[in-house]
N, C-alpha and C. Protein backbone atom coordinates (compact mmCIF):
# COMPACT_ATOMS: atom_id res chain seq x y z
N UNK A 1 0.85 -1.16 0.00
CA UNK A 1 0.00 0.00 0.00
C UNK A 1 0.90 1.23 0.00
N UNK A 2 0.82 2.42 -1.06
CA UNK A 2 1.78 3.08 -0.80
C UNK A 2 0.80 4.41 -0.72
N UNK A 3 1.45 5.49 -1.01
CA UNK A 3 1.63 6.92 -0.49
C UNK A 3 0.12 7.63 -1.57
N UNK A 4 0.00 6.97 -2.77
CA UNK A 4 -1.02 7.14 -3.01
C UNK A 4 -2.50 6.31 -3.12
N UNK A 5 -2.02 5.19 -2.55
CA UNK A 5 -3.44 4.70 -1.93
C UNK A 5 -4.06 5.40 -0.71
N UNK A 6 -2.94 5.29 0.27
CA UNK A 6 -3.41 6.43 1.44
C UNK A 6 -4.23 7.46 0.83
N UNK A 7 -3.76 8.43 0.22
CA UNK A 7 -4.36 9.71 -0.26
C UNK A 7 -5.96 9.08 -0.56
N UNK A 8 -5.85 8.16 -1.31
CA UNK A 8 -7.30 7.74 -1.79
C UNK A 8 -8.33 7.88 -0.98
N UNK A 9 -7.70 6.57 -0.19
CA UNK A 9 -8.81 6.03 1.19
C UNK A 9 -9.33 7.06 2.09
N UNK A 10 -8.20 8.60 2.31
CA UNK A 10 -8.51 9.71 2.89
C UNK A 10 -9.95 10.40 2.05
N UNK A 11 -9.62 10.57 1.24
CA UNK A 11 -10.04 11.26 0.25
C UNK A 11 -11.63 10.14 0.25
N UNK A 12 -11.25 9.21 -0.13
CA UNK A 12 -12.52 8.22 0.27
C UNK A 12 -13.48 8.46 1.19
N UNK A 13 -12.59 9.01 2.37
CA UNK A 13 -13.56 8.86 3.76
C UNK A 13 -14.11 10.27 4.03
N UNK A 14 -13.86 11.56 3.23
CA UNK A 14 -14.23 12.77 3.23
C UNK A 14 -15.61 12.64 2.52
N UNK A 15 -15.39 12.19 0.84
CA UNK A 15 -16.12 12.55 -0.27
C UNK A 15 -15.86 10.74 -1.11
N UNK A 16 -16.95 9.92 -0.61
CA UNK A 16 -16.50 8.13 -0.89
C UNK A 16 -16.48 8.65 -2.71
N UNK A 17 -17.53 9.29 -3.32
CA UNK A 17 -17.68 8.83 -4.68
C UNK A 17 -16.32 9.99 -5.49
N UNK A 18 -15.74 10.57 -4.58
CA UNK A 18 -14.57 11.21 -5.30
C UNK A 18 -13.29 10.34 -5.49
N UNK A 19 -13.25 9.78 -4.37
CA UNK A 19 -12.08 8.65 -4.16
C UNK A 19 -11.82 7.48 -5.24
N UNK A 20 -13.43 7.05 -5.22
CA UNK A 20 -13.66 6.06 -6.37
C UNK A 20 -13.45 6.43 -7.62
N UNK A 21 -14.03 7.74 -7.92
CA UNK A 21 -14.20 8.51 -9.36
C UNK A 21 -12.54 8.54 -9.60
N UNK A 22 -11.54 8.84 -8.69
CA UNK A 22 -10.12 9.41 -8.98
C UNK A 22 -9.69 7.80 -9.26
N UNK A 23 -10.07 6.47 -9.10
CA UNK A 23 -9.50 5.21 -8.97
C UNK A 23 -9.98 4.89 -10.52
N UNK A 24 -11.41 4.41 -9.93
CA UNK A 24 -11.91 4.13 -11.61
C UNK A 24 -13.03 4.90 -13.01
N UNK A 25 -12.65 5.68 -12.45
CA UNK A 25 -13.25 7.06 -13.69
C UNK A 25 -14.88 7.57 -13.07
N UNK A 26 -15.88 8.27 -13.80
CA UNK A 26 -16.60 9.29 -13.68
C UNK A 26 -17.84 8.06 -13.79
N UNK A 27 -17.46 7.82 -15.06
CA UNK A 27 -18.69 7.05 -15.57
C UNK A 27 -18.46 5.55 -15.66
N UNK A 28 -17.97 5.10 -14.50
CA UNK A 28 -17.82 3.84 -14.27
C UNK A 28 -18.96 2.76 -13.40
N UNK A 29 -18.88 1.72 -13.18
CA UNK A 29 -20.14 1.20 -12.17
C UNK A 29 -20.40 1.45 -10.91
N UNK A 30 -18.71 1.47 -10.91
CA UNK A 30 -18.45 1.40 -9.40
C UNK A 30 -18.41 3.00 -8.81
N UNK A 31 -18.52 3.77 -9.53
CA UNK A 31 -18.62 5.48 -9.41
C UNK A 31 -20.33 5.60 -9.20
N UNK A 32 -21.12 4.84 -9.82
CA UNK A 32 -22.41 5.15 -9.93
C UNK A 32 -22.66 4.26 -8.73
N UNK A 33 -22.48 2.95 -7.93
CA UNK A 33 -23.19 2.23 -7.25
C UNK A 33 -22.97 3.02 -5.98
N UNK A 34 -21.31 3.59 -5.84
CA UNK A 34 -21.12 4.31 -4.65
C UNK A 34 -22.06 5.76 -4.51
N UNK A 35 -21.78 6.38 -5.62
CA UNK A 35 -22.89 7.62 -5.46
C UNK A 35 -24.34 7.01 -5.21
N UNK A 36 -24.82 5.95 -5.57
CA UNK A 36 -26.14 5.50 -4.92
C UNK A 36 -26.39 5.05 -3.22
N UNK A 37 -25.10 4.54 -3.32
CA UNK A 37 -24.68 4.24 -1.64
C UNK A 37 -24.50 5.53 -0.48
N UNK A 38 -23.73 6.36 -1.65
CA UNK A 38 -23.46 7.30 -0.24
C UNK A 38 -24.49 8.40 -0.04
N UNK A 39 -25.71 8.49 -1.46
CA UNK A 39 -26.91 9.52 -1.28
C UNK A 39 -27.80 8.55 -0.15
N UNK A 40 -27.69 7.26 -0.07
CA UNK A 40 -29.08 6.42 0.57
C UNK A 40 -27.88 6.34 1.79
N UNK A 41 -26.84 6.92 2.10
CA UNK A 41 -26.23 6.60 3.63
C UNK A 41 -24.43 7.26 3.18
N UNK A 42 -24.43 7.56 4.56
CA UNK A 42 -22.88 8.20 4.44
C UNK A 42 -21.65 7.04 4.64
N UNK A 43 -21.93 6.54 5.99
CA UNK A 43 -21.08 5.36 5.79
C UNK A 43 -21.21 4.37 4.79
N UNK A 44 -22.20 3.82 4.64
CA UNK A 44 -21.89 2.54 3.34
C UNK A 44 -21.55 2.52 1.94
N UNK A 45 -21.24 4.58 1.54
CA UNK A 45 -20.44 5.36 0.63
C UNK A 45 -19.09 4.42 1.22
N UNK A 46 -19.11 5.20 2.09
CA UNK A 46 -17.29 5.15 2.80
C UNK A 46 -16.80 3.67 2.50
N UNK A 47 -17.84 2.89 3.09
CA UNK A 47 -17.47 1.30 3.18
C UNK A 47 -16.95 1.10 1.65
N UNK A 48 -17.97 1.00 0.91
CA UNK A 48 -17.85 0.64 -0.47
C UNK A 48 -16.77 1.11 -1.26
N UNK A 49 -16.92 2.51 -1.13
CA UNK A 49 -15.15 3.47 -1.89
C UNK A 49 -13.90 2.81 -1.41
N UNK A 50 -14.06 2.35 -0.01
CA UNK A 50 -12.59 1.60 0.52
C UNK A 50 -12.35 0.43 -0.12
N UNK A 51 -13.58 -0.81 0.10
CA UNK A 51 -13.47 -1.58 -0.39
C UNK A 51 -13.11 -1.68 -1.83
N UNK A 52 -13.30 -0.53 -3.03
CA UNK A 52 -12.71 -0.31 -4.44
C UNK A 52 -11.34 -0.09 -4.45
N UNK A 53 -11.15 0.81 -3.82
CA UNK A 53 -9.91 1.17 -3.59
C UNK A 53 -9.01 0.05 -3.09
N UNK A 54 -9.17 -0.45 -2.28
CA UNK A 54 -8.49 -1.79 -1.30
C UNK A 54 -8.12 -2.81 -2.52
N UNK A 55 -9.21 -3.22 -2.96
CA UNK A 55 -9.50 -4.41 -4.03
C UNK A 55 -8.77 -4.35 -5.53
N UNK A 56 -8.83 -3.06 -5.73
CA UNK A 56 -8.47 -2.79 -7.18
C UNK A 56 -7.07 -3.06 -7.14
N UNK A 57 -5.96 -2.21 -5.82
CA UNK A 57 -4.60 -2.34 -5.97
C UNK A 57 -4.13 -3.52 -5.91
N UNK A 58 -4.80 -4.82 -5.39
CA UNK A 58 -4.52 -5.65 -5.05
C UNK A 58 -4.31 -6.54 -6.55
N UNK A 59 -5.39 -6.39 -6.81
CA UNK A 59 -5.89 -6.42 -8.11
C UNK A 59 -4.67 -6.85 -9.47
N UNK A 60 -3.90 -5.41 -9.11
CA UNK A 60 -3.47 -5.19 -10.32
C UNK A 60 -2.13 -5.83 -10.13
N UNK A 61 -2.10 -6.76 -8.84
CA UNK A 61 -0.53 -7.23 -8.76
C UNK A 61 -0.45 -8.31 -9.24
N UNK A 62 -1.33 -8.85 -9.87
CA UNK A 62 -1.62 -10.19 -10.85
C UNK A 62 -1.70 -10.98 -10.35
N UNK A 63 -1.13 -12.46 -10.92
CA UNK A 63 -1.26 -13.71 -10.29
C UNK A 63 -0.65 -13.83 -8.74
N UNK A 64 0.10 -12.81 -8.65
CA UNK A 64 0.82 -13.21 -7.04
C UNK A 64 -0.02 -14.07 -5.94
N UNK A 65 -0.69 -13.33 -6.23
CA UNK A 65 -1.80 -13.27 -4.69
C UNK A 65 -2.61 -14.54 -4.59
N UNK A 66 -2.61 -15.04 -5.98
CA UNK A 66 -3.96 -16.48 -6.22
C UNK A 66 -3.09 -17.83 -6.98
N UNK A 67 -1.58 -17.67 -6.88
CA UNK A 67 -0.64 -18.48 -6.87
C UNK A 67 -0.89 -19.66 -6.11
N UNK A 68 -1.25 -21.03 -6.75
CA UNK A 68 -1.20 -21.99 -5.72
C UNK A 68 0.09 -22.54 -4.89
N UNK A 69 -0.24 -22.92 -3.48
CA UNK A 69 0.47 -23.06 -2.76
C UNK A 69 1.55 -23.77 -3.28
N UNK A 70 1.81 -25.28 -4.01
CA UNK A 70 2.49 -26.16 -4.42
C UNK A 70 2.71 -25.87 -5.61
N UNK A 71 2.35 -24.83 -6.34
CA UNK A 71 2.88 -24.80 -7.77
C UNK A 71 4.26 -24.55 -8.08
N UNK A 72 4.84 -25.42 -8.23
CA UNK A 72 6.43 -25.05 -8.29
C UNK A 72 6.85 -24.70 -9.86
């Protein structure tokens, strides 16, 4: 997690559908489900923008993460 995920998740927890919008664009799903989330509630904005944010970087580190144990 580095120096600009932080910024995100901050930024997340101020304004959730800005955080998301700066991760995965304006007119994305996940920009529209959070702006539905955070008009029908403030926290479950927050929840959801983290969880994008969290998920996506992880995301993009490829197979690392889902590497089977014994695959040599």
């Amino acid at each position: 997690m580095g120096v600009a995920t932080c910024c995100d998740i901050l930024i997340a927890i101020l304004l959730p559908p800005l955080g998301v919008c700066f991760k995965t664009g304006c007119c994305s799903m996940e920009f529209i489900i959070c702006l539905l989330l955070t008009i029908l509630g403030y926290i479950p904005g927050i929840v959801y923008a983290i969880y994008v944010i969290a998920i996506q970087d992880r995301s993009e580190l490829g197979g690392e993460l889902h590497r089977p144990i014994n695959d040599a």
